[in-house]
Protein backbone atom coordinates (compact mmCIF):
# COMPACT_ATOMS: atom_id res chain seq x y z
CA UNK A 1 39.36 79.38 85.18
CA UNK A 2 37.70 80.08 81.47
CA UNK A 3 40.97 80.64 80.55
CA UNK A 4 42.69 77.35 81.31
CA UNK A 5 39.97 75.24 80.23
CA UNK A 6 41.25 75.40 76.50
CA UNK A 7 44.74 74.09 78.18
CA UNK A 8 43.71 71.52 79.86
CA UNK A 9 41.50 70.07 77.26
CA UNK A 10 44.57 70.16 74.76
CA UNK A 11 47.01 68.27 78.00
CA UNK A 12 43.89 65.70 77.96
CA UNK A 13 43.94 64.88 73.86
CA UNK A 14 48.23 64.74 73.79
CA UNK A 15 47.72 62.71 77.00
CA UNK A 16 44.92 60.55 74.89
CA UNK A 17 47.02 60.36 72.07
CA UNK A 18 50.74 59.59 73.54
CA UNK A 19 49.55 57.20 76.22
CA UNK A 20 48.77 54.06 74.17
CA UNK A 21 52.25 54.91 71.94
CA UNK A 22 54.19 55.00 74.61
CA UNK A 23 52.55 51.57 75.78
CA UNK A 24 53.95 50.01 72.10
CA UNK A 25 57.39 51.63 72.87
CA UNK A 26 59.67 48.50 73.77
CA UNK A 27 60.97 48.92 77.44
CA UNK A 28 64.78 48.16 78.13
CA UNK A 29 64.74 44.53 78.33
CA UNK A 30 62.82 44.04 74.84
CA UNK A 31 65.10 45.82 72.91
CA UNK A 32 68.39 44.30 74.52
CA UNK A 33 66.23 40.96 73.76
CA UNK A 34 65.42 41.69 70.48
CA UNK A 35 69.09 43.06 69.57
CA UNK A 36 70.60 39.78 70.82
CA UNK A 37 67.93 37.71 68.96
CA UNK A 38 69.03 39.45 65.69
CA UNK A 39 72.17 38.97 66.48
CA UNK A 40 71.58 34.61 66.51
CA UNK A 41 69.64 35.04 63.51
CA UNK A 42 72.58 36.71 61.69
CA UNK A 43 74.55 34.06 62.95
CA UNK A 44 72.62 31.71 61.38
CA UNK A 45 70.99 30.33 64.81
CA UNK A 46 67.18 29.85 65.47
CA UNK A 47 65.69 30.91 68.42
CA UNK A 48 62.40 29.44 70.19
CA UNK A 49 60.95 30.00 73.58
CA UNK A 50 60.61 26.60 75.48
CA UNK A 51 59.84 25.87 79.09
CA UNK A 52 62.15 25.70 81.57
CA UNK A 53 63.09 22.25 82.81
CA UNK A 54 60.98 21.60 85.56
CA UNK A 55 64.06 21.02 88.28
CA UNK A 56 64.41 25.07 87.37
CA UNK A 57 59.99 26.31 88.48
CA UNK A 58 58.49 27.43 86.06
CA UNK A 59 58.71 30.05 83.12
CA UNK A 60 60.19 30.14 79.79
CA UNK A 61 63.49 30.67 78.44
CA UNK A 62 65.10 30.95 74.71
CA UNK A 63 66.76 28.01 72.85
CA UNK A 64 69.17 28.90 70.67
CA UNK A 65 69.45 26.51 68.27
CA UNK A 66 72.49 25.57 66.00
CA UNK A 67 71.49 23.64 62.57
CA UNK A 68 72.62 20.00 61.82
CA UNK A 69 74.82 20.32 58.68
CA UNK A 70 73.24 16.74 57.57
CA UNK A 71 70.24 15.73 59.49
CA UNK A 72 70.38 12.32 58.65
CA UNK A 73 70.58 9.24 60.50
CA UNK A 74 71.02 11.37 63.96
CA UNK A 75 70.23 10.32 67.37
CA UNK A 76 68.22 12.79 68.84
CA UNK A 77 65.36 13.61 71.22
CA UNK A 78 67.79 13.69 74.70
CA UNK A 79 67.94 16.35 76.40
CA UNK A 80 70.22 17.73 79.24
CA UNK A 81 69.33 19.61 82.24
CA UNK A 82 70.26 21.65 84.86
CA UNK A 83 69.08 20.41 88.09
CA UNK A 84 68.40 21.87 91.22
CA UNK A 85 71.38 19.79 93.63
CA UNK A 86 74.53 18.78 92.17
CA UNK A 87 75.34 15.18 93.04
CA UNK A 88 78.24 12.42 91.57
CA UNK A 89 74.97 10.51 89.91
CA UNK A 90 74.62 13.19 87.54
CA UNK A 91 75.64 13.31 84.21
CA UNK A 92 78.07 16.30 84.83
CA UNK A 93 77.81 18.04 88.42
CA UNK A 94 74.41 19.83 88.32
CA UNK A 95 73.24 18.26 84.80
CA UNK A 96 71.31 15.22 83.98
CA UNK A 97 69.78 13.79 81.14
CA UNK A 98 65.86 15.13 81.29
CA UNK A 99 64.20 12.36 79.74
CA UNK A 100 64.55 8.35 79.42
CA UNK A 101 66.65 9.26 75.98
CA UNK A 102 70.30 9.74 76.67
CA UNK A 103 73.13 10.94 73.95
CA UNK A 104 75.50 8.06 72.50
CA UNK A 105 78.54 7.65 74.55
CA UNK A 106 80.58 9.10 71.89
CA UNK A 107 79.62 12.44 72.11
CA UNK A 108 79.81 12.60 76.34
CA UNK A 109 83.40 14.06 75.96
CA UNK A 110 82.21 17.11 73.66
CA UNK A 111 79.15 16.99 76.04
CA UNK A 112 81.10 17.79 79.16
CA UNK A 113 83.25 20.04 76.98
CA UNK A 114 80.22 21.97 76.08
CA UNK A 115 78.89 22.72 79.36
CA UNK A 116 82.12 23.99 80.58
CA UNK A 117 82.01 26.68 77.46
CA UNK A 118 78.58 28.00 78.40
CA UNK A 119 77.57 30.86 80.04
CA UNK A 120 76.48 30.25 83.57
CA UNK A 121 72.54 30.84 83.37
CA UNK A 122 72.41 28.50 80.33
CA UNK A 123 69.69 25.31 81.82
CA UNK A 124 69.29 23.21 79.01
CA UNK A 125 71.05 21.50 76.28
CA UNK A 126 68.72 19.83 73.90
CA UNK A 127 68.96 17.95 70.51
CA UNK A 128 66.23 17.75 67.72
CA UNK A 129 65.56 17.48 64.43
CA UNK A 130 66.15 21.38 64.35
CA UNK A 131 69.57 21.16 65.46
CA UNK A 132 71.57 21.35 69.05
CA UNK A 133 69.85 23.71 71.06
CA UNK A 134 71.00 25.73 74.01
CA UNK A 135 68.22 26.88 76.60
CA UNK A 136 69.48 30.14 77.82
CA UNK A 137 67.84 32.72 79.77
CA UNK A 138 69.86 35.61 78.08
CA UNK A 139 71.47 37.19 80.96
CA UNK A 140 75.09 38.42 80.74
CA UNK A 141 74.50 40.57 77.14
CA UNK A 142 76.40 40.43 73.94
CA UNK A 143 79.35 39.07 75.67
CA UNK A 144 77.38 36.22 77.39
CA UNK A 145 76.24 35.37 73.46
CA UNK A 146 79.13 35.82 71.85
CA UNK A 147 80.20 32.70 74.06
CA UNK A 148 77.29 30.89 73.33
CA UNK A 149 77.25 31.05 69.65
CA UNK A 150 80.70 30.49 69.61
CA UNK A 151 80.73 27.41 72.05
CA UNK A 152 77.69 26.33 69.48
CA UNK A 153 79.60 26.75 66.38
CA UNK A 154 82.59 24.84 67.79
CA UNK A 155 80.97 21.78 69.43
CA UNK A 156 77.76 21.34 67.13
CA UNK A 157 79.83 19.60 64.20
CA UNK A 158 81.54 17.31 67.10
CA UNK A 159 78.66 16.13 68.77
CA UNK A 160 76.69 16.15 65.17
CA UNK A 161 78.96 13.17 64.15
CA UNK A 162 79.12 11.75 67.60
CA UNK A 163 75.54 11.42 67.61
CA UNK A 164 75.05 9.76 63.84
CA UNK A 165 73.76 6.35 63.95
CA UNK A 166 76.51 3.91 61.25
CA UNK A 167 75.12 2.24 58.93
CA UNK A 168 75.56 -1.37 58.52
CA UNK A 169 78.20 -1.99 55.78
CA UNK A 170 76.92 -4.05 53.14
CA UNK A 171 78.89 -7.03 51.46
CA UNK A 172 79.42 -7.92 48.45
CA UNK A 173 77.68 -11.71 47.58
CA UNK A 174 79.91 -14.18 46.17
């Protein structure tokens, strides 16, 4: 037994040692998290964690946001969600607006254009001074983003001028 004592004392310290480092090793879904929030960020798009809308429990998923190009003199602060039932009174099948603040008419077309482009586990699509956001809960891998920044990058500009308040036109006096 003398003789083994040495061994398992040295077992022990690599146990000691390797435990806590193989605690900070990132498990599957962090990496494949972390590679697909590089990928937004080289794609220009910022990503915060948010709440999920209520309709959806509770939790958190990503927003992946898409900057204004001119952040001036924009309507913002709506926010669309997915809701639990889908029903005619919605705005669009399962999604309603999530607050008393509702988009200008003009962008509903590139709205309901929008929703059709996203990936299915997408719950939110939200507008602030950040830019147009898309709440996603990053299911469906690179190929599930790859549609979302692209369905970004095509209907941000559209709904960015559809959403721009016009400013009165001022007249020359006489």
């Amino acid at each position: 037994m003398s003789e083994w004592l040495p061994v398992i004392i040295i077992g022990f310290a690599i146990a000691l040692v390797l435990g806590p480092v193989m605690w900070l090793k990132p498990n599957q879904r962090d990496s494949r998290l972390a590679d697909l929030r590089g990928r937004a960020a080289r794609a220009g798009i910022t990503v915060q964690i948010q709440a999920l809308p209520e309709a959806l429990g509770e939790g958190t998923a990503a927003v992946y946001y898409y900057r204004w190009k001119d952040r001036k003199r924009l309507q913002i602060g709506w926010k669309l969600q997915r809701q639990r039932i889908t029903h005619e009174m919605n705005f669009a099948g399962s999604w309603d607006w999530g607050n008393s603040v509702r988009a200008p008419q003009a962008a509903w077309q590139q709205l309901h254009q929008l929703l059709d482009s996203l990936p299915a586990d997408c719950c939110a699509i939200i507008a602030t001074d950040v830019g147009l956001g898309v709440q996603w809960q990053e299911n469906g891998g690179v190929k599930a983003f790859s549609q979302l920044s692209e369905s970004l990058a095509e209907y941000t500009p559209l709904i960015e001028e559809s959403v721009r308040k016009i400013s009165p036109i001022k007249l020359p006096e006489d």
